[in-house]
C-alpha atoms as a PDB file:
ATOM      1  CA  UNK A   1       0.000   0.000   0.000  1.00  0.00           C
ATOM      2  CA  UNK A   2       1.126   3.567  -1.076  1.00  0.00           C
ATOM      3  CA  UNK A   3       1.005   6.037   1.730  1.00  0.00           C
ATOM      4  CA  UNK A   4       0.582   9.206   0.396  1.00  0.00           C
ATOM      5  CA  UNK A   5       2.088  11.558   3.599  1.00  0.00           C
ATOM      6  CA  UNK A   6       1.012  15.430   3.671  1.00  0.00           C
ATOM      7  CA  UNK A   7       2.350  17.962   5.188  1.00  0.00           C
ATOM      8  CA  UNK A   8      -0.040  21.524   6.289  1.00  0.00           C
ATOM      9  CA  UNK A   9       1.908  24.291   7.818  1.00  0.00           C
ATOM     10  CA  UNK A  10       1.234  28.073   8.192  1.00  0.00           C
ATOM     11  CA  UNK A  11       2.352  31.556   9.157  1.00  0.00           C
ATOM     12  CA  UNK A  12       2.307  34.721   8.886  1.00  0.00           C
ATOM     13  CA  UNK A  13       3.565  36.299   5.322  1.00  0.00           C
ATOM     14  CA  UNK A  14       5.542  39.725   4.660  1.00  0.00           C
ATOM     15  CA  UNK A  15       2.818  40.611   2.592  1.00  0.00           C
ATOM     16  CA  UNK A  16      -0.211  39.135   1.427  1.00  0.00           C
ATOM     17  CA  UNK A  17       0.946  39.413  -2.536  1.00  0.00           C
ATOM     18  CA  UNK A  18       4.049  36.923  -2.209  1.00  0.00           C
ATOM     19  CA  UNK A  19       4.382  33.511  -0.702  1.00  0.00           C
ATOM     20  CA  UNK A  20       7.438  34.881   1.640  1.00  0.00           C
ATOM     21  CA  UNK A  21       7.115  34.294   5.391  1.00  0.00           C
ATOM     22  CA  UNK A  22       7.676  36.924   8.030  1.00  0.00           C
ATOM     23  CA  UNK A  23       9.326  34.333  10.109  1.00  0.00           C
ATOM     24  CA  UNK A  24      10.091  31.245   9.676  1.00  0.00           C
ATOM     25  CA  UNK A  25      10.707  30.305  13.101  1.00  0.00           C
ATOM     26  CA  UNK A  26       7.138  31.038  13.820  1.00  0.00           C
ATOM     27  CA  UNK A  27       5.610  28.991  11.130  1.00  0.00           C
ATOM     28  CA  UNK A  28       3.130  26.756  12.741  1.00  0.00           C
ATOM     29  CA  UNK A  29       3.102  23.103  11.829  1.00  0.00           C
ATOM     30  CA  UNK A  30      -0.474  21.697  11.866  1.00  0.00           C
ATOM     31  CA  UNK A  31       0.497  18.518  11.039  1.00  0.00           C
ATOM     32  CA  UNK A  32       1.286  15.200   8.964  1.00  0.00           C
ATOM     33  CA  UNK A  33      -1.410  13.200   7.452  1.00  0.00           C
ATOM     34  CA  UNK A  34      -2.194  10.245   5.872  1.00  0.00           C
ATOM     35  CA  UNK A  35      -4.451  11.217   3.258  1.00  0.00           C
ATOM     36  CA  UNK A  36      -5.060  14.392   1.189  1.00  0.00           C
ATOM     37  CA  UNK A  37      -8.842  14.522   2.316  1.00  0.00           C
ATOM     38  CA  UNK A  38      -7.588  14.543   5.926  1.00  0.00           C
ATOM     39  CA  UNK A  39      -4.999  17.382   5.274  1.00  0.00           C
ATOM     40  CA  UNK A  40      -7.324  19.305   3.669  1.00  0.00           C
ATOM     41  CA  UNK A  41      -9.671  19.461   6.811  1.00  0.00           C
ATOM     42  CA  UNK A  42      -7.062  20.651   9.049  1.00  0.00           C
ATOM     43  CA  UNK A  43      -5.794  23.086   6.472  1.00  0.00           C
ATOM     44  CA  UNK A  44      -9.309  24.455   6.407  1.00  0.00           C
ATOM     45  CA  UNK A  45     -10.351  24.526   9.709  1.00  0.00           C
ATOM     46  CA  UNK A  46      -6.881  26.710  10.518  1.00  0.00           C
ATOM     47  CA  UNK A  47      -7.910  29.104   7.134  1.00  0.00           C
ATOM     48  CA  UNK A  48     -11.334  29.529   8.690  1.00  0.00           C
ATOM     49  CA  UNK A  49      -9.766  30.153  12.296  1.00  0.00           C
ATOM     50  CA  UNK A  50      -7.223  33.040  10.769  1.00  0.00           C
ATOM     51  CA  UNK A  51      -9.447  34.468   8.092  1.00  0.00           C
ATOM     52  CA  UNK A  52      -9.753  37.862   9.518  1.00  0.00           C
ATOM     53  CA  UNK A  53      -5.692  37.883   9.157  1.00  0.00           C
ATOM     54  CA  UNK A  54      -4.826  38.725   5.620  1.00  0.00           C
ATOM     55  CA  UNK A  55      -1.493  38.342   5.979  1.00  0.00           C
ATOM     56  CA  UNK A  56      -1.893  34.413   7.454  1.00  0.00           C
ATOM     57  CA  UNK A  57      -1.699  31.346   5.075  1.00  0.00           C
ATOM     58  CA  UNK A  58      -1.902  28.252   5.072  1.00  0.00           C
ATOM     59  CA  UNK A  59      -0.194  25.370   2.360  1.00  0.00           C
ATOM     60  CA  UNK A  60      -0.713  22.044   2.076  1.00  0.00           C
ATOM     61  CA  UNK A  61       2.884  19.926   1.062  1.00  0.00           C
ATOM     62  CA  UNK A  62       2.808  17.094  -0.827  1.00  0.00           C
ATOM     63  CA  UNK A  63       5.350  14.856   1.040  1.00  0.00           C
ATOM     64  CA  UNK A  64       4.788  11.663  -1.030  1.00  0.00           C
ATOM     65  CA  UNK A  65       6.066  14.307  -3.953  1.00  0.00           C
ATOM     66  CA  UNK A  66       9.595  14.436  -2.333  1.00  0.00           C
ATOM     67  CA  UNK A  67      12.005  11.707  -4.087  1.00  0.00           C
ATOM     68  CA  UNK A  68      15.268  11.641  -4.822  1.00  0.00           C
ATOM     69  CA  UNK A  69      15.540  11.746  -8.397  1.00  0.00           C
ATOM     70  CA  UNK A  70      19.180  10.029  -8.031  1.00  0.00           C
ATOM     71  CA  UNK A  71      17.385   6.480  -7.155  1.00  0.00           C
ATOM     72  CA  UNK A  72      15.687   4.471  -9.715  1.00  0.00           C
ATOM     73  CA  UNK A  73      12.484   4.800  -7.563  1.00  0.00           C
ATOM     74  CA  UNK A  74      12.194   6.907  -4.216  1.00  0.00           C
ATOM     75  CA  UNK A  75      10.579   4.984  -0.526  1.00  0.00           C
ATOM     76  CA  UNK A  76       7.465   6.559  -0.905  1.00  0.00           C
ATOM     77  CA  UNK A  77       6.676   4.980  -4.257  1.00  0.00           C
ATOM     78  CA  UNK A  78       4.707   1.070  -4.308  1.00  0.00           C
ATOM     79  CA  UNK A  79       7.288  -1.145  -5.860  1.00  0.00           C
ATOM     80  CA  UNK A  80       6.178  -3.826  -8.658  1.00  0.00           C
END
């Protein structure tokens, strides 16, 4: 079975027109899940809780997305 891990983390941005963080040591980490339907819960439920923040956003990360393009096929891919 594939797992297919992602990542949601947040914070607050320099300004709300680029995808730069104010901080980075401040970025909050909502979590790792299993699924994408999952992820995208808790990345909406923190979007909802910051809304009246303009400068907050949340991302979902595709983790299962991260390989090393060196190896003929990365861990987070089902082998034949």
């Amino acid at each position: 079975m594939v797992q297919r891990l992602h990542l949601v983390f947040g914070g607050e941005l320099v300004t709300p027109e680029k995808n730069v963080f104010k901080n980075v040591d401040e970025l909050h980490i909502v979590g790792i899940f299993p699924d994408y339907a999952s992820a995208h819960d808790a990345w909406k439920a923190e979007a909802q809780r910051t809304v009246d923040n303009a400068h907050m956003r949340y991302y979902i990360a595709h983790l299962h997305r991260l390989r090393d393009e060196e190896a003929e096929a990365s861990t987070t891919e089902e082998l034949g």
